[in-house]
Protein backbone atom coordinates (compact mmCIF):
# COMPACT_ATOMS: atom_id res chain seq x y z
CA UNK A 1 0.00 0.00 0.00
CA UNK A 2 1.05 3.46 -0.24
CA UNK A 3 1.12 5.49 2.75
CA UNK A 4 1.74 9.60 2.93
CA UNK A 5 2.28 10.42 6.57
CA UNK A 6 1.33 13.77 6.72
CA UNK A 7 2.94 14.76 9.80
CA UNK A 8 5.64 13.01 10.58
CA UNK A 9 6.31 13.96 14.22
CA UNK A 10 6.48 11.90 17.06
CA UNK A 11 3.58 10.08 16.36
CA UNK A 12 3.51 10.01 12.19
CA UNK A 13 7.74 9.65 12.92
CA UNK A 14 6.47 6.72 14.81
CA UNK A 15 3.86 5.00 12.08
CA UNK A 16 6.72 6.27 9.20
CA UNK A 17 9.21 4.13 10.29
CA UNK A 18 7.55 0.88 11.59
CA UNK A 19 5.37 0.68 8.40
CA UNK A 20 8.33 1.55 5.94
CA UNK A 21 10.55 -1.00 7.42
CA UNK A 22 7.71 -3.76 7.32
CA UNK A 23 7.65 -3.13 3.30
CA UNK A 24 4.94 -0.51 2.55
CA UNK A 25 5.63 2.38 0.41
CA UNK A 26 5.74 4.99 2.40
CA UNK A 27 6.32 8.86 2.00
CA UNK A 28 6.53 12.04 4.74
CA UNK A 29 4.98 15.66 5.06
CA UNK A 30 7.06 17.16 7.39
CA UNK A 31 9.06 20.95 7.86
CA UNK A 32 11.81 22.57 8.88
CA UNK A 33 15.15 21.55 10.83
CA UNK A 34 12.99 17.99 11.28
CA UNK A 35 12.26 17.49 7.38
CA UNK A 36 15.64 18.82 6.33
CA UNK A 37 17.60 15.76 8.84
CA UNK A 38 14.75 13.31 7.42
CA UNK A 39 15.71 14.09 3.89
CA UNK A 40 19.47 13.91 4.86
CA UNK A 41 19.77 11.32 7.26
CA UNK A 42 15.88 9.60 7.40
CA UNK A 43 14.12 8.94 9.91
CA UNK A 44 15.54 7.48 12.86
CA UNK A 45 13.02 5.69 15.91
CA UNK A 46 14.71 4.47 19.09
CA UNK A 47 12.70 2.08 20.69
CA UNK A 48 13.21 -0.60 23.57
CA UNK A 49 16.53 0.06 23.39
CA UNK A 50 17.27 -0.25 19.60
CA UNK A 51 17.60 2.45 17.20
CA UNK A 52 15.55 1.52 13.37
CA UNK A 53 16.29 3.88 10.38
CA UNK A 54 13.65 4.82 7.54
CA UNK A 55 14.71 6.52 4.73
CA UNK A 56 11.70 7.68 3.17
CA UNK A 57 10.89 10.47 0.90
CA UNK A 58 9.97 14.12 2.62
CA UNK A 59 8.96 16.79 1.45
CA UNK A 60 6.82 19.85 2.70
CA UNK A 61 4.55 19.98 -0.09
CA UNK A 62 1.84 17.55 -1.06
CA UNK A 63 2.27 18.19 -4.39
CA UNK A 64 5.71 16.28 -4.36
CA UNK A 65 3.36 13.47 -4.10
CA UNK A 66 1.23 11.80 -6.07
CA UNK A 67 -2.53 10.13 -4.99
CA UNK A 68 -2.27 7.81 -1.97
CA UNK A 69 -3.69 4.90 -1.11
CA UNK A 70 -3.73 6.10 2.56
CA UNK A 71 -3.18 9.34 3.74
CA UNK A 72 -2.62 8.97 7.94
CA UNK A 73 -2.96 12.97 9.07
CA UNK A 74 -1.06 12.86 12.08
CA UNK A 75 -1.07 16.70 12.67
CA UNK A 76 -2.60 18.46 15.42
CA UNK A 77 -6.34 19.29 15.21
CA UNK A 78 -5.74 23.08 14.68
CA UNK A 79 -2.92 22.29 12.05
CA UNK A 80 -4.84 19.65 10.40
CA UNK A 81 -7.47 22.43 9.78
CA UNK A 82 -5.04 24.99 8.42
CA UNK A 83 -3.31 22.37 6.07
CA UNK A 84 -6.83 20.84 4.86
CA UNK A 85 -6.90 22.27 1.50
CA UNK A 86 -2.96 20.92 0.86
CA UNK A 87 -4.29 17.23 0.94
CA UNK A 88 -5.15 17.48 -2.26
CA UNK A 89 -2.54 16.48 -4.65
CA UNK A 90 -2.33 12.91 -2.10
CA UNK A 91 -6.47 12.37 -2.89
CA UNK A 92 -7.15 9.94 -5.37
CA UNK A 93 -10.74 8.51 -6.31
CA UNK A 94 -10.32 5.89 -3.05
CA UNK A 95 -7.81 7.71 -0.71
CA UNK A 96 -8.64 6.95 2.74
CA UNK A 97 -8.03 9.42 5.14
CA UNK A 98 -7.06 8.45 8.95
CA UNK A 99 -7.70 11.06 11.46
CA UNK A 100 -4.79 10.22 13.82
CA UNK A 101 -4.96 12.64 16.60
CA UNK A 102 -6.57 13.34 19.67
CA UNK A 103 -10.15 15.12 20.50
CA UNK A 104 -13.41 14.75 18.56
CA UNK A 105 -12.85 14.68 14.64
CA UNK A 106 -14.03 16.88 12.38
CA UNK A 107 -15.95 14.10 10.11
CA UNK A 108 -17.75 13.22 13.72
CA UNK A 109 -21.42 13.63 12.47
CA UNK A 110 -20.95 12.19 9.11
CA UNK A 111 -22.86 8.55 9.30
CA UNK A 112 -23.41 8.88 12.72
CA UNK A 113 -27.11 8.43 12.43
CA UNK A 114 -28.39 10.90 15.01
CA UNK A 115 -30.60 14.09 14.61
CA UNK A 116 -26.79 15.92 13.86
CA UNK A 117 -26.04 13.87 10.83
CA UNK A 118 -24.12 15.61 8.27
CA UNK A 119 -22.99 18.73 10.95
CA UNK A 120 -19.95 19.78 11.09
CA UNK A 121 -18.39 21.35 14.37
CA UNK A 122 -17.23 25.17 14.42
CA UNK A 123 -14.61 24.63 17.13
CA UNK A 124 -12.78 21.98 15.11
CA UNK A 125 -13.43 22.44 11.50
CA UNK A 126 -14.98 26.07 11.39
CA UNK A 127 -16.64 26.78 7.89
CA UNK A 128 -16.38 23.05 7.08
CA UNK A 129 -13.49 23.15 5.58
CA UNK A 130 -11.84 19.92 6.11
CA UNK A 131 -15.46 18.30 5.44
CA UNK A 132 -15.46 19.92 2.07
CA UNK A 133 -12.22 20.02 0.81
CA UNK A 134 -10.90 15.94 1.90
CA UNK A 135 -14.85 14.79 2.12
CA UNK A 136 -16.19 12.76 5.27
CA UNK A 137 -16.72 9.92 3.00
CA UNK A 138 -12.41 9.55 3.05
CA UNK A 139 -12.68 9.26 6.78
CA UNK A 140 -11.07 6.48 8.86
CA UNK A 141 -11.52 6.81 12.66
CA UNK A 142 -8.28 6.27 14.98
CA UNK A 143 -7.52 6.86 18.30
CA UNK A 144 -3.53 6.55 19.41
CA UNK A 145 -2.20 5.55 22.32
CA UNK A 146 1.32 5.38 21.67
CA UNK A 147 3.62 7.88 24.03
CA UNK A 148 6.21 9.17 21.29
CA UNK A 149 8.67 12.13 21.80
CA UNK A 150 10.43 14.27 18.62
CA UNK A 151 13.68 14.20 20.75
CA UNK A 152 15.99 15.79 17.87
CA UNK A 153 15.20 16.61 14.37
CA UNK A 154 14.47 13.56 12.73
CA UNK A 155 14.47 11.36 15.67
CA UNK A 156 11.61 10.10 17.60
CA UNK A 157 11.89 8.45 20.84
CA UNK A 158 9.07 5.58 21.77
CA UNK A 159 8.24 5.19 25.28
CA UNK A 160 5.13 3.56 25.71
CA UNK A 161 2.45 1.47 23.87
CA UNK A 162 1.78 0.27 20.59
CA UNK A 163 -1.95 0.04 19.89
CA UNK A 164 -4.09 2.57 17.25
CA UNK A 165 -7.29 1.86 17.44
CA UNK A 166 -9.53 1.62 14.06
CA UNK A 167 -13.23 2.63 13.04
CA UNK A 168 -15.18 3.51 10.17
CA UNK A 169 -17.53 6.23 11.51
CA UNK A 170 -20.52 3.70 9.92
CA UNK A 171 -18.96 1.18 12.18
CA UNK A 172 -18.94 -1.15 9.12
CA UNK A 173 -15.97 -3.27 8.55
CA UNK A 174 -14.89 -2.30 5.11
CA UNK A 175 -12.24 -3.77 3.21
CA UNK A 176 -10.13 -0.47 3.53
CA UNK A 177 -10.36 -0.37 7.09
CA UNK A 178 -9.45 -4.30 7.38
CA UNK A 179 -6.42 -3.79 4.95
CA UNK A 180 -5.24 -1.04 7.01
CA UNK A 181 -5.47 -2.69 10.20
CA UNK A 182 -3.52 -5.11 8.29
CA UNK A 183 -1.02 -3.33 7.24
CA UNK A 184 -0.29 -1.94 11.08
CA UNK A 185 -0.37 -5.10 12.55
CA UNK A 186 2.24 -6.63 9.97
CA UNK A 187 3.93 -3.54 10.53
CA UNK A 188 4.27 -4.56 14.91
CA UNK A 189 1.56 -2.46 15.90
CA UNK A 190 -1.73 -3.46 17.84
CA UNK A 191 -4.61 -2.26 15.44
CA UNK A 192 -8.04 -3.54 17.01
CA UNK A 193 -11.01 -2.34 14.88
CA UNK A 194 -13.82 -1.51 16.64
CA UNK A 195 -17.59 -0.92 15.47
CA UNK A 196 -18.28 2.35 17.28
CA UNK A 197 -15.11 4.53 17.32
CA UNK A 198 -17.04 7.08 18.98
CA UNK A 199 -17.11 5.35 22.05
CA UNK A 200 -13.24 4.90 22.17
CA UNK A 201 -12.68 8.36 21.37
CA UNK A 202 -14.82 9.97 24.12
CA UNK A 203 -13.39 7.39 26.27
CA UNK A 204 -10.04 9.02 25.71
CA UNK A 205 -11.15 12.41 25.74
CA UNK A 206 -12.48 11.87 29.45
CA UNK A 207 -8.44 12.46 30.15
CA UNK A 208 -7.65 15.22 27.62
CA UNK A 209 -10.35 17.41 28.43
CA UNK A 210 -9.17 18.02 32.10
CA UNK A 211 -5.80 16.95 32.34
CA UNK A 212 -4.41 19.21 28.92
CA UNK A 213 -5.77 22.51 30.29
CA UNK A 214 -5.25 21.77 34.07
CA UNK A 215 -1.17 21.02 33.12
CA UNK A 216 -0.85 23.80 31.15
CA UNK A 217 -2.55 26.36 33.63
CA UNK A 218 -0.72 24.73 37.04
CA UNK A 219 2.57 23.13 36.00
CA UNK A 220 0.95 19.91 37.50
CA UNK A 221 1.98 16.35 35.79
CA UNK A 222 -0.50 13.29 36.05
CA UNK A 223 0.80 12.46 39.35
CA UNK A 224 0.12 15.90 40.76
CA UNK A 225 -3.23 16.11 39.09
CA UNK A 226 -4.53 12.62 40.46
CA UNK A 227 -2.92 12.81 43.86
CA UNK A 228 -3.87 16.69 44.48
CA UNK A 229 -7.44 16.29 46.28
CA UNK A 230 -8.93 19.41 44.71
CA UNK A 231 -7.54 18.75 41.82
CA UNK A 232 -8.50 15.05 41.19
CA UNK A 233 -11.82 16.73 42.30
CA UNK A 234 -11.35 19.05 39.77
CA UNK A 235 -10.66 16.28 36.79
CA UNK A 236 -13.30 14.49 37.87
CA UNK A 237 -15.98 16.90 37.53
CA UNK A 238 -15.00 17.85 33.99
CA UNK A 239 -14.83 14.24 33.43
CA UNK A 240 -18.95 14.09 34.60
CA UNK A 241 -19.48 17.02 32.62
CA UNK A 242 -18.04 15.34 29.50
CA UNK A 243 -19.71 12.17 30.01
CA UNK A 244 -23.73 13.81 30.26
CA UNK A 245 -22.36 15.25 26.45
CA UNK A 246 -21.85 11.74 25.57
CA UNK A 247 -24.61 10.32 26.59
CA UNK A 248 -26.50 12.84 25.42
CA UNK A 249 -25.45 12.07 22.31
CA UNK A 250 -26.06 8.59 22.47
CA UNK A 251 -22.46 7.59 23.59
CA UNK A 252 -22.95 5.03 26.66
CA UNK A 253 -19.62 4.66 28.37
CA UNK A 254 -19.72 2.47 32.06
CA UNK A 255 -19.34 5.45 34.93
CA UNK A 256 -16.82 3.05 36.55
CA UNK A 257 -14.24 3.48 33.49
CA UNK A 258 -13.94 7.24 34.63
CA UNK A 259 -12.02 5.77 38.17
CA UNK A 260 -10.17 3.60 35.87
CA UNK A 261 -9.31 6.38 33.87
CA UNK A 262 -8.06 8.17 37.04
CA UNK A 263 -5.89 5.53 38.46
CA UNK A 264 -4.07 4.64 34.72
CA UNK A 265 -3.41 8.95 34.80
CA UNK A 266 -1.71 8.24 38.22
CA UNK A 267 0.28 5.16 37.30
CA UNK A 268 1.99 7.49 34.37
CA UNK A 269 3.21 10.13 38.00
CA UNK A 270 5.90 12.16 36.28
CA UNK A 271 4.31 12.51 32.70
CA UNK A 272 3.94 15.98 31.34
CA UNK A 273 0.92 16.63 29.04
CA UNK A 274 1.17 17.48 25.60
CA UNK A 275 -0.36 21.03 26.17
CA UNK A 276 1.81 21.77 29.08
CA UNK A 277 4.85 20.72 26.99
CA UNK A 278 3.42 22.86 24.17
CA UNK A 279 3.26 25.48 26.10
CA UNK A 280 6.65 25.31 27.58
CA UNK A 281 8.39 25.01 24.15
CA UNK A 282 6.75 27.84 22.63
CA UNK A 283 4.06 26.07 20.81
CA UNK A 284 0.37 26.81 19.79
CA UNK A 285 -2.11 24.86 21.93
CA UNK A 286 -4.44 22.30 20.67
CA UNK A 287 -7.04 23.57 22.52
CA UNK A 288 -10.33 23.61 21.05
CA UNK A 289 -10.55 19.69 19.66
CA UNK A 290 -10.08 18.80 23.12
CA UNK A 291 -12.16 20.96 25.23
CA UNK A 292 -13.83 23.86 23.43
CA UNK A 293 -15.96 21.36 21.44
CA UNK A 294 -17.02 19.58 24.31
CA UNK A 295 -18.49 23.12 25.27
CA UNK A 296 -19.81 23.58 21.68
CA UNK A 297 -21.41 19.68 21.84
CA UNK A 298 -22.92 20.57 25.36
CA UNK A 299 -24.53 23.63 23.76
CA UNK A 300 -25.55 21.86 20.86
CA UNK A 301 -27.42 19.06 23.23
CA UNK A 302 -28.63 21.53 26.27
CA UNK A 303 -25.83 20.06 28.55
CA UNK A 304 -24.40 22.34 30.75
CA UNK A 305 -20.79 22.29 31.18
CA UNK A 306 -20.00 25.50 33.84
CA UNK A 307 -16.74 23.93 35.53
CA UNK A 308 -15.15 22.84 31.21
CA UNK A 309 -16.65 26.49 30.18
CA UNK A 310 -14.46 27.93 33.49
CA UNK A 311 -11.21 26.26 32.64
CA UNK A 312 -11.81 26.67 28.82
CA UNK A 313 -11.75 30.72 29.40
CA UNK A 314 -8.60 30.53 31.77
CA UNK A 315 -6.86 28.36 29.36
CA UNK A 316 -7.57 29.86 26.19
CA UNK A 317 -6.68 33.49 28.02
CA UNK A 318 -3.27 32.40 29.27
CA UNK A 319 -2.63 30.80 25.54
CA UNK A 320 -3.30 33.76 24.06
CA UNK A 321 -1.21 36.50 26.46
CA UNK A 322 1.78 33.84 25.47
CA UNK A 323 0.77 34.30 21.85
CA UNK A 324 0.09 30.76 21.61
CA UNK A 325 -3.63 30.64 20.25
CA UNK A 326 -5.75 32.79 18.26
């Protein structure tokens, strides 16, 4: 198959190598002092305690490239926006597209066979512009779970997990989505398919949704976070708040997986979120495909979310007086 990785930090570094290596033809989007040591030196991945090398074509422009058989956008949800309308020279007639990042996709009400079907969400995709320029019908769901690092340019670091979770937002199990999961597993990876990604992806963004803004606004790691009374307090309560949008929406996830959720934050102690890392590197934050669409979903379903809609304005204020959201 061929595979454009458009994205190819820590986490599309990650896929880049591991699928090149396994056979696939596989090419890069990436940018500055990272692309130019990928195009000199490839990509390098050290992981449990071996170092693999991918040399792989990079480039910064799509149009390097010709039509893919899978495109796996492994951008931020803010950047994947912005970059939407360079997809296009990778987009044949049966490109698939996988949505490998974290928060609630864009495509999210395409098939989804609610009252919202065929919505598309403001926060994350404002105008519709990733629905209309790549198409929902390209969609493949994926949630990651990997822990990757870019710890020099053109080096990623792997420090825990292996498993990307697949679903096509019909929940159908098409033969795209079972050649891809194919493809990662020959590849080393775990790549479960599942017939409701939905579910998986709230799941996960029980976690982002307090513990991205709460890191970046205290300095606090998991540890902190889930050993902190008021602040486990804190987590939890935008956790409830998340889960009455879910369910509202049809999403049934068992209340006990939101203790469970808690104690697996508290067995990673010294971990850093990504926004808090963001946010000490100089980075914009990702910060409305994790929390300011749960506030746009509660709206959308008459949930109120006061304690997400708090820490959403403190968050988005302090990433803007450090010039790191608009």
């Amino acid at each position: 198959m061929k595979f454009c990785i458009y994205g190819a930090g820590a986490i599309g570094g990650y896929l880049a190598v591991e699928l090149a290596l396994s056979g696939q033809e596989v090419c890069v989007i990436a940018r500055g002092a990272h692309l130019e040591a990928i195009q000199k030196r490839g990509l390098t991945l050290k992981i449990d305690g071996r170092e693999k090398i991918a040399r792989v074509p990079a480039e910064s422009d799509a149009r390097n490239f010709g039509p893919q058989d899978v495109v796996i956008c492994a951008l931020k949800a803010h950047q994947a926006f912005e970059s939407a309308a360079h997809f296009a020279p990778l987009l044949g007639p049966d490109t698939a597209v996988v949505t490998a990042m974290n928060g609630i996709p864009w495509w999210y009400f395409y098939k989804s066979g609610g009252r919202f079907e065929g919505r598309y969400l403001d926060s994350v995709d404002p105008g519709g512009r990733q629905w209309q320029s790549i198409g929902p019908q390209r969609a493949i769901g994926c949630v990651v779970e990997p822990a990757c690092e870019v710890i020099a340019p053109g080096v990623i670091a792997h420090h825990q997990f292996n498993r990307f979770i697949l679903g096509e937002p019909d929940g159908s199990r098409s033969s795209r989505v079972l050649q891809l999961s194919a493809a990662l597993t020959a590849a080393g990876f775990d790549a479960p398919l599942r017939d409701n990604i939905r579910w998986n992806i709230w799941l996960k963004l029980w976690g982002n949704v307090c513990f991205n803004p709460i890191s970046a606004l205290t300095g606090a790691t998991l540890g902190r976070m889930t050993g902190d009374p008021d602040l486990r307090a804190l987590c939890k309560t935008m956790m409830q708040e998340t889960q009455a949008v879910n369910e509202a929406l049809d999403v049934h996830i068992p209340p006990d997986m939101m203790d469970r959720r808690l104690a697996g934050a508290a067995a990673a102690a010294d971990h850093k979120m990504s926004m808090l890392q963001d946010l000490e590197r100089g980075r914009s934050l990702e910060i409305d495909a994790l929390v300011g669409v749960v506030q746009e979903l509660g709206r959308l379903t008459s949930v109120r979310t006061p304690v997400i809609d708090a820490v959403l304005a403190l968050i988005k204020e302090k990433a803007r007086a450090s010039g790191l959201y608009e």
